[in-house]
C-alpha atoms as a PDB file:
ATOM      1  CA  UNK A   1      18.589 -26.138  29.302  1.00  0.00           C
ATOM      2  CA  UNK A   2      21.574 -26.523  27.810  1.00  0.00           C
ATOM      3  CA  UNK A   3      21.296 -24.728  24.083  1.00  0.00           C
ATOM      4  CA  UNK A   4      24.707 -25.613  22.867  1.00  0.00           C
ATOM      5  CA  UNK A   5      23.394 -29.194  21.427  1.00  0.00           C
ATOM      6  CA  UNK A   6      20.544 -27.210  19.538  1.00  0.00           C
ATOM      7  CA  UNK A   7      22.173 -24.956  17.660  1.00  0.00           C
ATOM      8  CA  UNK A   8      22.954 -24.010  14.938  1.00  0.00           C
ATOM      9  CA  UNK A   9      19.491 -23.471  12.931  1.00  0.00           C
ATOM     10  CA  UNK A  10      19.794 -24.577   9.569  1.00  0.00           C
ATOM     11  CA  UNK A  11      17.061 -23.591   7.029  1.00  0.00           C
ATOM     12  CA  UNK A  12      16.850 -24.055   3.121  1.00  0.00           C
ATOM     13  CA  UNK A  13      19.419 -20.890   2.246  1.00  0.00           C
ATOM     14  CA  UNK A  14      20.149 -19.800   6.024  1.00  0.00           C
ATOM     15  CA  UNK A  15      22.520 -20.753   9.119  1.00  0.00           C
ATOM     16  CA  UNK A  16      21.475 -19.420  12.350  1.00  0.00           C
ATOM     17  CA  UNK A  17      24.262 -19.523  15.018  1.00  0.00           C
ATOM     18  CA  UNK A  18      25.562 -17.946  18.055  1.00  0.00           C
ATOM     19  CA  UNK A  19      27.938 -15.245  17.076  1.00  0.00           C
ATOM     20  CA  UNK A  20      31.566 -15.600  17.836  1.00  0.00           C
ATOM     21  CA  UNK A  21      33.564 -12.282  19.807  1.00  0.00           C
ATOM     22  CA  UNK A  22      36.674 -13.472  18.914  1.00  0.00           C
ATOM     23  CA  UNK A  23      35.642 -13.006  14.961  1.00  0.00           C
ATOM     24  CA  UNK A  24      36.000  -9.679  13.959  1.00  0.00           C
ATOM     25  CA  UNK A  25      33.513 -10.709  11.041  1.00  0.00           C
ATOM     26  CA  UNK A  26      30.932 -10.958  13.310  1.00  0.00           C
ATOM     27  CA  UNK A  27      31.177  -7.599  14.874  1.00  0.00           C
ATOM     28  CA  UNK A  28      31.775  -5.737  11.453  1.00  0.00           C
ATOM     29  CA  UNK A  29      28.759  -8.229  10.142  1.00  0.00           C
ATOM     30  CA  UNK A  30      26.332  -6.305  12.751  1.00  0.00           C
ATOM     31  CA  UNK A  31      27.788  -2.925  12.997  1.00  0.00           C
ATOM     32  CA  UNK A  32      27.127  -2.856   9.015  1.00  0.00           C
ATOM     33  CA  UNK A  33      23.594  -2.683   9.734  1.00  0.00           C
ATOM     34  CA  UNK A  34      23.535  -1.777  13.259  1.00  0.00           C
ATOM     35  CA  UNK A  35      25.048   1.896  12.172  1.00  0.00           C
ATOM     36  CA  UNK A  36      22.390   2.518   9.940  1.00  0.00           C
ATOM     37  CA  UNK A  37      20.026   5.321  11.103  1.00  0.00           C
ATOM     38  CA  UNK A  38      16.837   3.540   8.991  1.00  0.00           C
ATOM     39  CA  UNK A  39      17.365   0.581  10.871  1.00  0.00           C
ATOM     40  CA  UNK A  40      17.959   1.988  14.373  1.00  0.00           C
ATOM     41  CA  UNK A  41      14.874   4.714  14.188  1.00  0.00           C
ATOM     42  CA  UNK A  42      12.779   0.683  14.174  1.00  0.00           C
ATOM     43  CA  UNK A  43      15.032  -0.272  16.980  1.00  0.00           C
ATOM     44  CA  UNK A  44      14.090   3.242  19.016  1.00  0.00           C
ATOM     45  CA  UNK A  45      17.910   3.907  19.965  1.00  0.00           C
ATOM     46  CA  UNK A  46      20.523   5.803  17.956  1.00  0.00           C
ATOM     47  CA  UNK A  47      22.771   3.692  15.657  1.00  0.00           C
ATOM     48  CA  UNK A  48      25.033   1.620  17.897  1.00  0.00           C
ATOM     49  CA  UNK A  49      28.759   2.255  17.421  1.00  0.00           C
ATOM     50  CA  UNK A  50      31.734  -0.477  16.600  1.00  0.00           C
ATOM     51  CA  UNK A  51      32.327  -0.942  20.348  1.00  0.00           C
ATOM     52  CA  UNK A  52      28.608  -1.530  21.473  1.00  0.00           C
ATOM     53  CA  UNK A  53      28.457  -3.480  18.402  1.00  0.00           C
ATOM     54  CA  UNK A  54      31.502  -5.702  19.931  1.00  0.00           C
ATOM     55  CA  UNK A  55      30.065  -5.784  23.414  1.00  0.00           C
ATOM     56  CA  UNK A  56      26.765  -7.424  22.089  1.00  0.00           C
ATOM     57  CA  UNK A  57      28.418  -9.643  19.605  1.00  0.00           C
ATOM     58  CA  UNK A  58      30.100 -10.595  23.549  1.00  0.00           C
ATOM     59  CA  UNK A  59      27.250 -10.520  25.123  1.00  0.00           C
ATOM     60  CA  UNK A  60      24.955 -12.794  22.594  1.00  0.00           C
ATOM     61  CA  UNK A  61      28.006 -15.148  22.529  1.00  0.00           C
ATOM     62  CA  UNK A  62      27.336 -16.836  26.043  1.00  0.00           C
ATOM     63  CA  UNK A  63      24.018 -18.395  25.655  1.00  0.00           C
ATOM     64  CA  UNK A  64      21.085 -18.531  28.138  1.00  0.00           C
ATOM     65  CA  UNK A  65      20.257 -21.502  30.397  1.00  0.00           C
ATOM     66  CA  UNK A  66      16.679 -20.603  29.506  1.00  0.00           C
ATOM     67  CA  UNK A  67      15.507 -20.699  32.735  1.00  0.00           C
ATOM     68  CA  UNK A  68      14.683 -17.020  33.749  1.00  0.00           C
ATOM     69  CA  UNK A  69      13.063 -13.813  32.910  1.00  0.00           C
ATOM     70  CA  UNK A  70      15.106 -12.001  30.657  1.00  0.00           C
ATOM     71  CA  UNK A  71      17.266 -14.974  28.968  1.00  0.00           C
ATOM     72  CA  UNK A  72      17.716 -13.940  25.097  1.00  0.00           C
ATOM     73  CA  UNK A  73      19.489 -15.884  22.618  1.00  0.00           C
ATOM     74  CA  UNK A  74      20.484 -13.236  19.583  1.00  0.00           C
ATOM     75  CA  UNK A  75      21.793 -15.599  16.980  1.00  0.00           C
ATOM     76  CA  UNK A  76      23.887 -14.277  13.819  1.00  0.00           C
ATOM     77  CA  UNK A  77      22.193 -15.167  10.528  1.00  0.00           C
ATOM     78  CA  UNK A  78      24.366 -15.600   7.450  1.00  0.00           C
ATOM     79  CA  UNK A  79      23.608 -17.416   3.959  1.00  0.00           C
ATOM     80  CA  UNK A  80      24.848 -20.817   3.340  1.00  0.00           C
ATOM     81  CA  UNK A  81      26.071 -19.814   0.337  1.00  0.00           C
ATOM     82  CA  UNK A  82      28.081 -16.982   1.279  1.00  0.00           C
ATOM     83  CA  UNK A  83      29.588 -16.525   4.809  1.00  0.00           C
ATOM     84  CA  UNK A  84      28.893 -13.216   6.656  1.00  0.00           C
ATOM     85  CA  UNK A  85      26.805 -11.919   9.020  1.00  0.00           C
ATOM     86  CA  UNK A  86      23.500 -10.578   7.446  1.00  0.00           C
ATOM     87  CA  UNK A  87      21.089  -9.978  10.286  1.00  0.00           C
ATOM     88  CA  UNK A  88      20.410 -11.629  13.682  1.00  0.00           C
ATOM     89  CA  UNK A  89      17.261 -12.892  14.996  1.00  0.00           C
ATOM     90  CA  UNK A  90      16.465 -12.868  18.617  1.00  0.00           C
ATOM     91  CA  UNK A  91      14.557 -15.049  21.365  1.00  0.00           C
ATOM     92  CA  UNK A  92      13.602 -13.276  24.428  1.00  0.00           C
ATOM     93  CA  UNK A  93      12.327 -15.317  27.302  1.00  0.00           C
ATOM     94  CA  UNK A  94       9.570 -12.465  28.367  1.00  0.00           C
ATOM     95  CA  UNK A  95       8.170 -15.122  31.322  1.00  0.00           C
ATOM     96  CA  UNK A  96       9.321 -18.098  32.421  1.00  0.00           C
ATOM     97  CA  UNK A  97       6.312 -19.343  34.555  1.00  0.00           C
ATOM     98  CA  UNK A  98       3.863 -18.298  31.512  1.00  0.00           C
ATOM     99  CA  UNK A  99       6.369 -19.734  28.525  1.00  0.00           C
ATOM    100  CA  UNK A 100       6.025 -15.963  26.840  1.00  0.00           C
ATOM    101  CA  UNK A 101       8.706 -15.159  24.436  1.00  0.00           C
ATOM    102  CA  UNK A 102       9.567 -12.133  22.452  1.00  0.00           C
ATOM    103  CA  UNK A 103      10.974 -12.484  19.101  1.00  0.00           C
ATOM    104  CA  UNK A 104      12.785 -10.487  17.166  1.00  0.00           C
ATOM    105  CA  UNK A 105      15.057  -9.804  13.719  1.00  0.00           C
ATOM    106  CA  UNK A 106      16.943  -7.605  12.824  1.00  0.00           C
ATOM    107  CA  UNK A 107      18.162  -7.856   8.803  1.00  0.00           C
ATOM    108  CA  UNK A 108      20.728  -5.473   6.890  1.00  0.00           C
ATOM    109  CA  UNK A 109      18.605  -3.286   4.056  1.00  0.00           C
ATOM    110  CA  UNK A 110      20.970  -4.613   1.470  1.00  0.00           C
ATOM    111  CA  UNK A 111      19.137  -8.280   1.803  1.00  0.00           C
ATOM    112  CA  UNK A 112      15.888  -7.015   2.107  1.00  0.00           C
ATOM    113  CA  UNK A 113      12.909  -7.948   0.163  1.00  0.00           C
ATOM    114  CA  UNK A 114      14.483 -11.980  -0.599  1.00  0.00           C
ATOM    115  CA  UNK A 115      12.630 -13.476   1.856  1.00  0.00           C
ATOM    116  CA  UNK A 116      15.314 -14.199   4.590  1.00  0.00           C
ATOM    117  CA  UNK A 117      13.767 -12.447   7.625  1.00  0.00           C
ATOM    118  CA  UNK A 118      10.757 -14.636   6.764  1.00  0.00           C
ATOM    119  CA  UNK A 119      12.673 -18.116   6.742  1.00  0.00           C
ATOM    120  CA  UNK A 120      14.886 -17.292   9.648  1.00  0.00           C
ATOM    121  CA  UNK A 121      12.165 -15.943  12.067  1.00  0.00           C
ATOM    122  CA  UNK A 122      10.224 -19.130  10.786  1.00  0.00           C
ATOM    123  CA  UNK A 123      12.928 -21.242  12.008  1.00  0.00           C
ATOM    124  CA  UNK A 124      13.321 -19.840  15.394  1.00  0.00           C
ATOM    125  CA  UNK A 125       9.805 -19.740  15.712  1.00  0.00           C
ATOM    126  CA  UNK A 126       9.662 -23.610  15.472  1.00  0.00           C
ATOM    127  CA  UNK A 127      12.612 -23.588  17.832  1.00  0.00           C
ATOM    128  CA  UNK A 128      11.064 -21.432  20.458  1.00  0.00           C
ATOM    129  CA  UNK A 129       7.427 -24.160  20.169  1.00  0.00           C
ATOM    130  CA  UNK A 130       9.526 -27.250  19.828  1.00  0.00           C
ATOM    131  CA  UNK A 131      12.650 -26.871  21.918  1.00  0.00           C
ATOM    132  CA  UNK A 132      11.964 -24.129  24.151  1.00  0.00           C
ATOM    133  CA  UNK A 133       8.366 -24.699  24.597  1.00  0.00           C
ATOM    134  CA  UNK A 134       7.331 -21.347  24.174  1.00  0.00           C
ATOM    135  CA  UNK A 135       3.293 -21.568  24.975  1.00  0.00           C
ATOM    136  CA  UNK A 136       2.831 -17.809  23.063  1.00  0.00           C
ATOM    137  CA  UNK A 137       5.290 -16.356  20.927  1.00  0.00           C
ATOM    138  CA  UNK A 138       4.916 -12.319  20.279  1.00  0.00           C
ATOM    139  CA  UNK A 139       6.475  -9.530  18.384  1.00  0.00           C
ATOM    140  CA  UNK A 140       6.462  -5.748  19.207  1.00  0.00           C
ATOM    141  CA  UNK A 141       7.442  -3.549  16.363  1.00  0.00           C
ATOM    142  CA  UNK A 142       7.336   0.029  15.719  1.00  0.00           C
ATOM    143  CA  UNK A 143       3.845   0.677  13.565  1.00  0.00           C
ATOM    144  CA  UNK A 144       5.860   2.569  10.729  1.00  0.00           C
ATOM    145  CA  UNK A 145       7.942  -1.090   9.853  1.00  0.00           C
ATOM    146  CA  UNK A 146       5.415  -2.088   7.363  1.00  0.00           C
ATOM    147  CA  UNK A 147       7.802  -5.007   6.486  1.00  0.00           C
ATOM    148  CA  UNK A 148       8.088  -6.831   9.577  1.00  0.00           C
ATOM    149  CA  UNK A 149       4.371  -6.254  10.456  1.00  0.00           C
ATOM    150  CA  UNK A 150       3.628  -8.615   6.669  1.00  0.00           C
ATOM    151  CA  UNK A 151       6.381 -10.459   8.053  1.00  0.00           C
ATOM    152  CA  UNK A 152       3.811 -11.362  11.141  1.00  0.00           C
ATOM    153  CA  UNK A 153       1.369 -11.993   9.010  1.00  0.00           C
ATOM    154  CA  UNK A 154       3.466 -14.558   7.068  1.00  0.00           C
ATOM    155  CA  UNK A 155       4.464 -16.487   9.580  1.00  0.00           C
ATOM    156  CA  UNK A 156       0.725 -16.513  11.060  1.00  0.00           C
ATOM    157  CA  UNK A 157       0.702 -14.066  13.765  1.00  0.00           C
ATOM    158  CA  UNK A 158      -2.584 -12.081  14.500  1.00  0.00           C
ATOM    159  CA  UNK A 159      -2.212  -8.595  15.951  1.00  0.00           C
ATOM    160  CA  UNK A 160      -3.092  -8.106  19.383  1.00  0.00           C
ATOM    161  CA  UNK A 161      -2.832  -4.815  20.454  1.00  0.00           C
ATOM    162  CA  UNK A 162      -1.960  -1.379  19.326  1.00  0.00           C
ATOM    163  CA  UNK A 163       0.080   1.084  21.869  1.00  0.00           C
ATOM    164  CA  UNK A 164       0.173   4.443  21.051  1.00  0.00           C
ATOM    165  CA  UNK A 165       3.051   6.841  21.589  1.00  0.00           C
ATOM    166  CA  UNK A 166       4.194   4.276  24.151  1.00  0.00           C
ATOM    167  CA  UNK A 167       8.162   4.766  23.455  1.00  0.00           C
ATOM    168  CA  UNK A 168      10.188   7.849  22.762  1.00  0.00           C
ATOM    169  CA  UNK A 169      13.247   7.870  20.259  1.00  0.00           C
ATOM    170  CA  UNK A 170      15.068  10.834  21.060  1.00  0.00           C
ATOM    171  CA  UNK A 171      12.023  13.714  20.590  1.00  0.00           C
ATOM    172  CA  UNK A 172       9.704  11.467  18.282  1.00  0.00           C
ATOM    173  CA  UNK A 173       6.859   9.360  20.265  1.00  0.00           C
ATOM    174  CA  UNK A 174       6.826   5.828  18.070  1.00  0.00           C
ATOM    175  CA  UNK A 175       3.368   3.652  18.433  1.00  0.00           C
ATOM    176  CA  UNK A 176       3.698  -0.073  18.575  1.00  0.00           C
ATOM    177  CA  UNK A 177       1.907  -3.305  17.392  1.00  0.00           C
ATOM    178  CA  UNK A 178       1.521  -6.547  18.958  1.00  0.00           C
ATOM    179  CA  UNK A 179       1.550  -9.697  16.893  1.00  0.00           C
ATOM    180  CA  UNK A 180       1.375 -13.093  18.859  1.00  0.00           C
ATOM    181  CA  UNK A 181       0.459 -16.610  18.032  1.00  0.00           C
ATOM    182  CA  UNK A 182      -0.135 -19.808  20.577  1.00  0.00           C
ATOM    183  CA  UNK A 183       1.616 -22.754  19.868  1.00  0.00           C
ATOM    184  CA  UNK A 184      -1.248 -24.503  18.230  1.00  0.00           C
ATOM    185  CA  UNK A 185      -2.367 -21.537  16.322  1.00  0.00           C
ATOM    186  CA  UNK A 186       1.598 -21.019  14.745  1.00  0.00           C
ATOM    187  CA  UNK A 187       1.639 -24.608  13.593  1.00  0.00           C
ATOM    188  CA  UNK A 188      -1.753 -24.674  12.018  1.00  0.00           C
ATOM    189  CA  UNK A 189      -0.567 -21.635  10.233  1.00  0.00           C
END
């Protein structure tokens, strides 16, 4: 599938696109947040440094045929208003055969609590039903990020599952949910 006549995303105060290596923007944009040790303890790695911040902006900037196991598009969300990387939001392609797919945000703390995690994971939510007919669309988050767990709930997702102490973070054992919805279910919502 070829993604590149898809994309960008546009919502009502958000543009969703693939991020661009050769911008220096883009990889100061996610290292911002990425450095932060409240937003990598959710992430269950240590902050990422400037140069593994530059090798994923690299990474995410050759997107996926969407065709196998493992295929992510990580897409750079900025506000129309105001260019600048903000956050990114992420498709994961978690089974082919089945149409599973992950999903995923990441937003800096400094535009938390406006409501843009909501309208971008909305938007890529519709993508993943619409374009990349996703059959179930799911989210794994650490238990302790209250905000993306309402986040779920917002966009219609029902928790499915609770693992406990399934991941370690350096010497703490972090517990997960699982939210998911079925295409049907995400659109009635």
């Amino acid at each position: 599938m070829d993604l590149t006549r898809a994309l960008p995303l546009t919502t009502d105060r958000l543009l969703l696109r693939p991020f661009v290596p050769e911008d220096p923007e883009d990889i100061d944009g996610m290292y911002a947040y990425h450095r932060l040790p409240e937003v990598a303890r959710h992430l269950y790695r240590p902050p990422r440094t400037r140069e593994q911040c530059a090798a994923v902006v690299t990474d995410a900037a050759t997107l996926p045929t969407w065709e196998n196991d493992g295929d992510a598009l990580i897409l750079a969300a900025e506000r129309a208003v105001a260019p600048g990387v903000i956050g990114e939001i992420v498709l994961r392609c978690a089974s082919a055969h089945a149409r599973q797919t992950e999903i995923g945000w990441t937003l800096h703390p400094a535009h938390g609590g406006r409501g843009y995690a909501t309208e971008a994971a909305a938007a890529l939510a519709a993508f993943a039903f619409d374009t990349l007919r996703t059959h179930r669309l799911f989210a794994r988050l650490d238990v302790e990020n209250t905000a993306s767990a309402r986040l779920c709930g917002r966009l219609g997702m029902r928790r499915e599952a609770h693992l406990v102490e399934n991941d370690l973070d350096g010497d703490r054992w972090g517990s997960e949910y699982v939210y998911a919805a079925l295409t049907h279910e995400l659109r009635r919502a």
